[in-house]
N, C-alpha and C. Protein backbone atom coordinates (compact mmCIF):
# COMPACT_ATOMS: atom_id res chain seq x y z
N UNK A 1 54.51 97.94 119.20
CA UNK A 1 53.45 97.05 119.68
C UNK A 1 53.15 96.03 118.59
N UNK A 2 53.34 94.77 118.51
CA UNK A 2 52.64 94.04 118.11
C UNK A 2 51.35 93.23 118.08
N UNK A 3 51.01 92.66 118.11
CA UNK A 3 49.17 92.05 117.90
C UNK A 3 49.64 91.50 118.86
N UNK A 4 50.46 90.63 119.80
CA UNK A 4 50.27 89.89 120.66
C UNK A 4 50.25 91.19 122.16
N UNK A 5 50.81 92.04 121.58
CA UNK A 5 50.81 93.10 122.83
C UNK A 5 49.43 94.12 122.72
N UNK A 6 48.61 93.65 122.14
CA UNK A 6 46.91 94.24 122.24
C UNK A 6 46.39 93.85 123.01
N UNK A 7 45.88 94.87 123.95
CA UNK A 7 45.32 94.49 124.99
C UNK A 7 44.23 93.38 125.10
N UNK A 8 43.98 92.94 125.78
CA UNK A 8 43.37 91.13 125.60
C UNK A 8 41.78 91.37 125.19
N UNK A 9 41.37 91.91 126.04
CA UNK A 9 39.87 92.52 125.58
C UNK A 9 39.76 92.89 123.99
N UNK A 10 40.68 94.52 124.06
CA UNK A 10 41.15 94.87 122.61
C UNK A 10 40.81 93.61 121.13
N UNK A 11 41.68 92.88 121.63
CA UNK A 11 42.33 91.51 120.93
C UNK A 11 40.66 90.83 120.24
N UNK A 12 40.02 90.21 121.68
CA UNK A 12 39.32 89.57 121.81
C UNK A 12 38.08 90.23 121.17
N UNK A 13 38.07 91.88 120.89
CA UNK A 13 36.98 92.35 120.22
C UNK A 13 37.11 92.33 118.96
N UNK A 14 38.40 92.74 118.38
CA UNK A 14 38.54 93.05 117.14
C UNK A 14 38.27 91.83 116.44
N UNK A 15 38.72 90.28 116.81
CA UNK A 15 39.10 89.45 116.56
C UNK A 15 37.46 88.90 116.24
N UNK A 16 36.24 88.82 117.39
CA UNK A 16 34.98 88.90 117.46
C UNK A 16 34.20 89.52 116.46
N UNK A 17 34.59 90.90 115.99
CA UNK A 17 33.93 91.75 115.76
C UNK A 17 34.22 92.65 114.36
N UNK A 18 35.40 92.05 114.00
CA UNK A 18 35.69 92.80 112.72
C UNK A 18 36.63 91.56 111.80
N UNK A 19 35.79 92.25 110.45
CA UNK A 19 36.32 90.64 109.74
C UNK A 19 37.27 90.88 108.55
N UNK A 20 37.31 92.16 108.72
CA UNK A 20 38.33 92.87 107.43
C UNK A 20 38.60 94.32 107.58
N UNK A 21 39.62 95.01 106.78
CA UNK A 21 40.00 96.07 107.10
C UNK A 21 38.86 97.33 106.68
N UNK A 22 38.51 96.57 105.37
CA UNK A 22 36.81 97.38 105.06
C UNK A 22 35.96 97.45 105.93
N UNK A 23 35.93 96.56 107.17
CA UNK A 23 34.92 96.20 107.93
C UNK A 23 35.11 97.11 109.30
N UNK A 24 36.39 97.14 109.40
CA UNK A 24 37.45 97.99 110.52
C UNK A 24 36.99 99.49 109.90
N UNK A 25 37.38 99.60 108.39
CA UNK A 25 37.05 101.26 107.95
C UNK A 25 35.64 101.80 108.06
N UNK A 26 35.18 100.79 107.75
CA UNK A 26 33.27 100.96 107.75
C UNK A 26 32.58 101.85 109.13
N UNK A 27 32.98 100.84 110.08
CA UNK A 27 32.76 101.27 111.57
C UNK A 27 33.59 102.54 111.61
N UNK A 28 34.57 102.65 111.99
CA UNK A 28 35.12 103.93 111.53
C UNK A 28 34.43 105.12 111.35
N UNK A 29 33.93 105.24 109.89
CA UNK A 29 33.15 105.93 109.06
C UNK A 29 32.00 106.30 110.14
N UNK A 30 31.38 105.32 110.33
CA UNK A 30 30.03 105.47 111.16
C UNK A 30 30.51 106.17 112.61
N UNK A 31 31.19 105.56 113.23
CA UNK A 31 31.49 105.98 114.67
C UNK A 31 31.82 107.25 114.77
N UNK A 32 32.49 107.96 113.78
CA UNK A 32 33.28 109.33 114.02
C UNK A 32 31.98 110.25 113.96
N UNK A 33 30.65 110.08 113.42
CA UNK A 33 30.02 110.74 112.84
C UNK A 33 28.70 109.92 112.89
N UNK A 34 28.44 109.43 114.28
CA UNK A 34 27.12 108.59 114.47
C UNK A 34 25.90 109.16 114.56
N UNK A 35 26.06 110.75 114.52
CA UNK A 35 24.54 111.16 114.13
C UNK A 35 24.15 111.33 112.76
N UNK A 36 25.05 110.98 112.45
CA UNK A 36 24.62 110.50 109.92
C UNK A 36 24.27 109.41 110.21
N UNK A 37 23.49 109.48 108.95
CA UNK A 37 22.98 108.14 108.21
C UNK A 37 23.62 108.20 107.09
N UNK A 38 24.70 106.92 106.67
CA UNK A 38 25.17 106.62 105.31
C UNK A 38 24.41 105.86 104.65
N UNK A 39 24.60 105.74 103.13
CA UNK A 39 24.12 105.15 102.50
C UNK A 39 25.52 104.31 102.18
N UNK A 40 25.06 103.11 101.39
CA UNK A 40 26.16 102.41 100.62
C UNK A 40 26.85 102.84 99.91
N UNK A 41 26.92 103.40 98.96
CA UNK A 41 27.11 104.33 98.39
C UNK A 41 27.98 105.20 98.73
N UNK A 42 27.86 106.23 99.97
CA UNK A 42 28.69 106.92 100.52
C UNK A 42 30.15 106.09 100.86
N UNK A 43 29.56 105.01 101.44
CA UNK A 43 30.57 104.25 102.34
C UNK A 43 31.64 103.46 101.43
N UNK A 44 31.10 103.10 100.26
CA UNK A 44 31.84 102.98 99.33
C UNK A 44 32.76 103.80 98.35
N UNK A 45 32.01 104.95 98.48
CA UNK A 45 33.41 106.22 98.03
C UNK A 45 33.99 106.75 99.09
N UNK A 46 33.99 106.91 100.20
CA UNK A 46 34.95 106.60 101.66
C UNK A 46 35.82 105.50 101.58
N UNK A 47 35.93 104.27 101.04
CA UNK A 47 36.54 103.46 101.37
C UNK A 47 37.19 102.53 100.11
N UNK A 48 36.44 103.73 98.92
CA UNK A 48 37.45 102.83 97.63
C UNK A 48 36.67 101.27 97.40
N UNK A 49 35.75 101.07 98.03
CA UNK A 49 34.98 99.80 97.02
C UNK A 49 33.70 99.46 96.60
N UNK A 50 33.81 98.56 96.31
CA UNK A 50 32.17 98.68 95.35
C UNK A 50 30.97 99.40 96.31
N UNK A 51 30.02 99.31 96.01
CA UNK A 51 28.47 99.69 96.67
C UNK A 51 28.08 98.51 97.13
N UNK A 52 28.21 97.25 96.38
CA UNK A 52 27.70 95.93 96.46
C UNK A 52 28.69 95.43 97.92
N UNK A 53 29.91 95.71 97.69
CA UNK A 53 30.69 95.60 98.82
C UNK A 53 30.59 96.10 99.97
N UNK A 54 30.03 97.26 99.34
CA UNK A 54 29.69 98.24 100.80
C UNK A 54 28.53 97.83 102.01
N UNK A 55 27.44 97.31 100.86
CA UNK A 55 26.29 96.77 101.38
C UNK A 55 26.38 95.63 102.32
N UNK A 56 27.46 94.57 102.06
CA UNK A 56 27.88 93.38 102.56
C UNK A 56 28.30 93.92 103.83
N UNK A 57 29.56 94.55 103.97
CA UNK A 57 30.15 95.26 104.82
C UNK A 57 28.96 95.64 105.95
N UNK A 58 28.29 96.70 105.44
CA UNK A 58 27.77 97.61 106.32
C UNK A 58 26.25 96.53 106.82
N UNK A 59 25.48 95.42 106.35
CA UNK A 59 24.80 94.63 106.51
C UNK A 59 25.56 93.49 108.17
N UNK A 60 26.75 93.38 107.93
CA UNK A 60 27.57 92.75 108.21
C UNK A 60 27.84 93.13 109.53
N UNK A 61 27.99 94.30 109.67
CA UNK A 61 28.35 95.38 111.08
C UNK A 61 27.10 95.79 111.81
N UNK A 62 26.02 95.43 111.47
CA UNK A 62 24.58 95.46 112.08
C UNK A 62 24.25 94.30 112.66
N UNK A 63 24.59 93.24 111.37
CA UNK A 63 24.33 91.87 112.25
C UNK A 63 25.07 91.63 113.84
N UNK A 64 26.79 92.27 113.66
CA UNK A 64 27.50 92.75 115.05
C UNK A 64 27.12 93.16 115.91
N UNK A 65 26.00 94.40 115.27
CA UNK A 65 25.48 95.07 116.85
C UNK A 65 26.70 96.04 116.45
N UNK A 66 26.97 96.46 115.75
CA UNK A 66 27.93 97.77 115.96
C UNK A 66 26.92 98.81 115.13
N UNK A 67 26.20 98.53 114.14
CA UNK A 67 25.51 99.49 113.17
C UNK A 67 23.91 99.09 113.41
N UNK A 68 23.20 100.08 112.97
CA UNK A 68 21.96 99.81 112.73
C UNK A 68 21.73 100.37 110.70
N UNK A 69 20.46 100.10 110.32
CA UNK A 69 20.02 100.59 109.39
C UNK A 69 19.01 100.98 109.22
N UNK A 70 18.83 102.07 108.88
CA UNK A 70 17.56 103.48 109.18
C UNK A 70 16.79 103.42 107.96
N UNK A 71 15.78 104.16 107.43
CA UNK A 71 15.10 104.90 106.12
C UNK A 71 16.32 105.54 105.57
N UNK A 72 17.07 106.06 105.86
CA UNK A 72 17.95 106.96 105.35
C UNK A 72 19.60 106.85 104.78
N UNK A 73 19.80 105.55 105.63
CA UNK A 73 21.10 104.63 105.23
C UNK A 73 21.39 104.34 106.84
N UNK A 74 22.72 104.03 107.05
CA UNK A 74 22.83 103.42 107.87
C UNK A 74 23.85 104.31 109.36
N UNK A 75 23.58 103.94 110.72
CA UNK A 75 24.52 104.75 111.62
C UNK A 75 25.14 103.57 112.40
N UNK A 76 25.93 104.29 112.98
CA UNK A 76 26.48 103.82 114.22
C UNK A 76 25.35 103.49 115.06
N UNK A 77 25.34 102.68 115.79
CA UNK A 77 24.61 101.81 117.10
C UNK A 77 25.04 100.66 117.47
N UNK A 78 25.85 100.69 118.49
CA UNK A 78 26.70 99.70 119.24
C UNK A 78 25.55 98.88 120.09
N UNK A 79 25.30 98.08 119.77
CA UNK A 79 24.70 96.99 121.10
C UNK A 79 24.16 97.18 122.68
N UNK A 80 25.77 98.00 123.08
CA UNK A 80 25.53 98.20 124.87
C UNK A 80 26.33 99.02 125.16
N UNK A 81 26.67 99.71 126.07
CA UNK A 81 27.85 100.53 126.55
C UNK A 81 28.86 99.86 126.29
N UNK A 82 29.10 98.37 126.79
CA UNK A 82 30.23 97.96 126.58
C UNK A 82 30.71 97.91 125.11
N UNK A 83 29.77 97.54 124.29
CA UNK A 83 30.27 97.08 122.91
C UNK A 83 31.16 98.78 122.63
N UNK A 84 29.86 99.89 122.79
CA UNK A 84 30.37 101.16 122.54
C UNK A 84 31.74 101.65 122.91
N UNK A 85 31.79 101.26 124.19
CA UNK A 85 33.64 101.46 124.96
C UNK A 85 34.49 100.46 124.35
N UNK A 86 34.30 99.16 123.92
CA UNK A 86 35.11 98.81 123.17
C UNK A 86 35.15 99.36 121.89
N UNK A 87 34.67 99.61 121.09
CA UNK A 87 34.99 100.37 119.84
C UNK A 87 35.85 101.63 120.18
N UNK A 88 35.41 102.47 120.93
CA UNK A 88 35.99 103.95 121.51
C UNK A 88 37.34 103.18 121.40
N UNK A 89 37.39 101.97 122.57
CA UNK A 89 38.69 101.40 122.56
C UNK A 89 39.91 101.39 121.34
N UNK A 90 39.05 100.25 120.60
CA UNK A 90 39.92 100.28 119.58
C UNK A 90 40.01 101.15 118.63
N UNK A 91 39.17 102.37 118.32
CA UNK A 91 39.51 103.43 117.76
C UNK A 91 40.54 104.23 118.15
N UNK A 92 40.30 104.34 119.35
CA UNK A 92 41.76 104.94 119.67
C UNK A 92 42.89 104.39 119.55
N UNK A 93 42.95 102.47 119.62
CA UNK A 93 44.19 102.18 119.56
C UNK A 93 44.78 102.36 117.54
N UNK A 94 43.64 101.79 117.07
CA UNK A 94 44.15 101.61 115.45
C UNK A 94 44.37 102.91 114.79
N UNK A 95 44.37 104.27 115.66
CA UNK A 95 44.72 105.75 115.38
C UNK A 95 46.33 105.86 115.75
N UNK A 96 46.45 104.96 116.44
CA UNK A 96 47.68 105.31 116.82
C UNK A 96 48.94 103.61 116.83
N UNK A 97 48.27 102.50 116.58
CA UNK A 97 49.29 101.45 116.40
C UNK A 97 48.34 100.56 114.92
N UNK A 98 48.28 101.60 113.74
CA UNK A 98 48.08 100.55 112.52
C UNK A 98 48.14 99.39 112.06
N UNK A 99 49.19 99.12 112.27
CA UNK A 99 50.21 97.96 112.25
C UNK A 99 49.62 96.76 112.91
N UNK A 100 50.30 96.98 114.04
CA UNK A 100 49.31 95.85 114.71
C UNK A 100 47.80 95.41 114.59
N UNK A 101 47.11 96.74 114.33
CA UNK A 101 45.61 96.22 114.44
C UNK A 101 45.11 95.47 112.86
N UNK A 102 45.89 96.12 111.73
CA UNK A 102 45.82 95.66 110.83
C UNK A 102 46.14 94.16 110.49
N UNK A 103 47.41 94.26 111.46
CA UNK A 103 47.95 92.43 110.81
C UNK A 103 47.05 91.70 111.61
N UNK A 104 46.91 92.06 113.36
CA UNK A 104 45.57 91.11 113.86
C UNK A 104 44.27 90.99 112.76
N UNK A 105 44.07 91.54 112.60
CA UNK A 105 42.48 91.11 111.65
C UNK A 105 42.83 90.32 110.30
N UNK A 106 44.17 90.77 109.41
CA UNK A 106 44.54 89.62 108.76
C UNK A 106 45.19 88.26 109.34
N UNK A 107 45.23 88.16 110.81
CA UNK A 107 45.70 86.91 111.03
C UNK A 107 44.11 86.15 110.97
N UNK A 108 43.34 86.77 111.18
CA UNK A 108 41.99 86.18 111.49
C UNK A 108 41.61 85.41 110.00
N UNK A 109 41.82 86.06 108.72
CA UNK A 109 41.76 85.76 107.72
C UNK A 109 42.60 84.78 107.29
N UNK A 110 43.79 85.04 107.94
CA UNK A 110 45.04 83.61 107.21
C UNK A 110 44.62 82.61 108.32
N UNK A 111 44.27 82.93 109.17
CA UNK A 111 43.96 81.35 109.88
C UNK A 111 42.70 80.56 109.35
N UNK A 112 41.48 81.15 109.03
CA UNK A 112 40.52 80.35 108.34
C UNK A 112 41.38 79.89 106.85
N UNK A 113 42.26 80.49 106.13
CA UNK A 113 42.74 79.74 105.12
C UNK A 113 43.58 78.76 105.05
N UNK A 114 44.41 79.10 106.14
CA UNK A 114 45.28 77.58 106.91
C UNK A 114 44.43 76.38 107.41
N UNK A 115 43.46 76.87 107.83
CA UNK A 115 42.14 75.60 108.47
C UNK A 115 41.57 75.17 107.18
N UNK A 116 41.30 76.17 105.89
CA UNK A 116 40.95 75.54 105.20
C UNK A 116 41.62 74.38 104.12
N UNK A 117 43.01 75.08 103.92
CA UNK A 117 43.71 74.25 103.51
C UNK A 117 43.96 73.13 103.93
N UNK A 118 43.94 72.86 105.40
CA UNK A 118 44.08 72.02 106.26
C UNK A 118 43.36 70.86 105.79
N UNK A 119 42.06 71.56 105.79
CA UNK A 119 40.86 70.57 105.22
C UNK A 119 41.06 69.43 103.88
N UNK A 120 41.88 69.81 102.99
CA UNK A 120 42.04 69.34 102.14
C UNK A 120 43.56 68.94 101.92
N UNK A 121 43.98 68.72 102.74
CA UNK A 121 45.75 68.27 102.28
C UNK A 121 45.32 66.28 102.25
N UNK A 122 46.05 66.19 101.71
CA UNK A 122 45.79 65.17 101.39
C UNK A 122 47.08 64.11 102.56
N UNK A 123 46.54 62.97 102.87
CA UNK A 123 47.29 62.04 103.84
C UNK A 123 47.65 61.41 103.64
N UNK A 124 48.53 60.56 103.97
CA UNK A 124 49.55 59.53 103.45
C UNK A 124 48.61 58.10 104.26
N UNK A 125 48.71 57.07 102.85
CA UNK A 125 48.00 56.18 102.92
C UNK A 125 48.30 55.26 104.42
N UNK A 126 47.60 55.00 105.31
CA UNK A 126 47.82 54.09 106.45
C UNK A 126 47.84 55.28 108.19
N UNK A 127 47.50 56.70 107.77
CA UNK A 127 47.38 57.86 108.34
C UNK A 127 45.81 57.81 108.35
């Protein structure tokens, strides 16, 4: 399976809804185990990066509507049923086609750097 063979919804959520693979692991973390509350902290020795990173991350996935943040650290709380069945969704798919779900979310990343580069190439005089 490649990223173009993700299901379109699939596609259209991950693509919406997740902005990095930390961001992909984060939810993760929370979803498997949505009656915890993490802290930053936790989520950052789960996932190998900073606390400060973690905070971004997990701040980041609330603003989504995929997380909330409690007194206690932070859980899973999806938005709506739907948001919830799409996650279920793509949890199940990125358990079983890595690959693909991984390079989709870095295409999301190389395309804002192609746009950005874009921004700045320089034009040939009379263009």
């Amino acid at each position: 399976m490649t990223h173009d063979s993700i299901p379109p919804d699939i596609r259209r959520f991950t693509l919406d809804h997740v902005d990095s693979i930390a961001h992909m692991e984060a939810l993760l973390v929370l979803w498997r185990e949505p009656e915890l509350s993490w802290s930053a902290d936790q989520v950052a020795l789960r996932l190998y990066i900073s606390g400060q990173e973690a905070v971004k991350v997990l701040d980041r996935l609330t603003a989504l509507g995929l997380a909330t943040k409690r007194a206690e650290g932070y859980g899973y709380a999806p938005s709506s049923p739907a948001v919830a069945a799409s996650v279920d969704a793509l949890a199940r798919l990125y358990a079983t086609h890595l690959i693909p779900i991984t390079n989709l979310i870095h295409s999301k990343r190389d395309g804002r750097i192609r746009e950005f580069a874009e921004a700045f190439k320089l034009r040939k005089k009379g263009d």
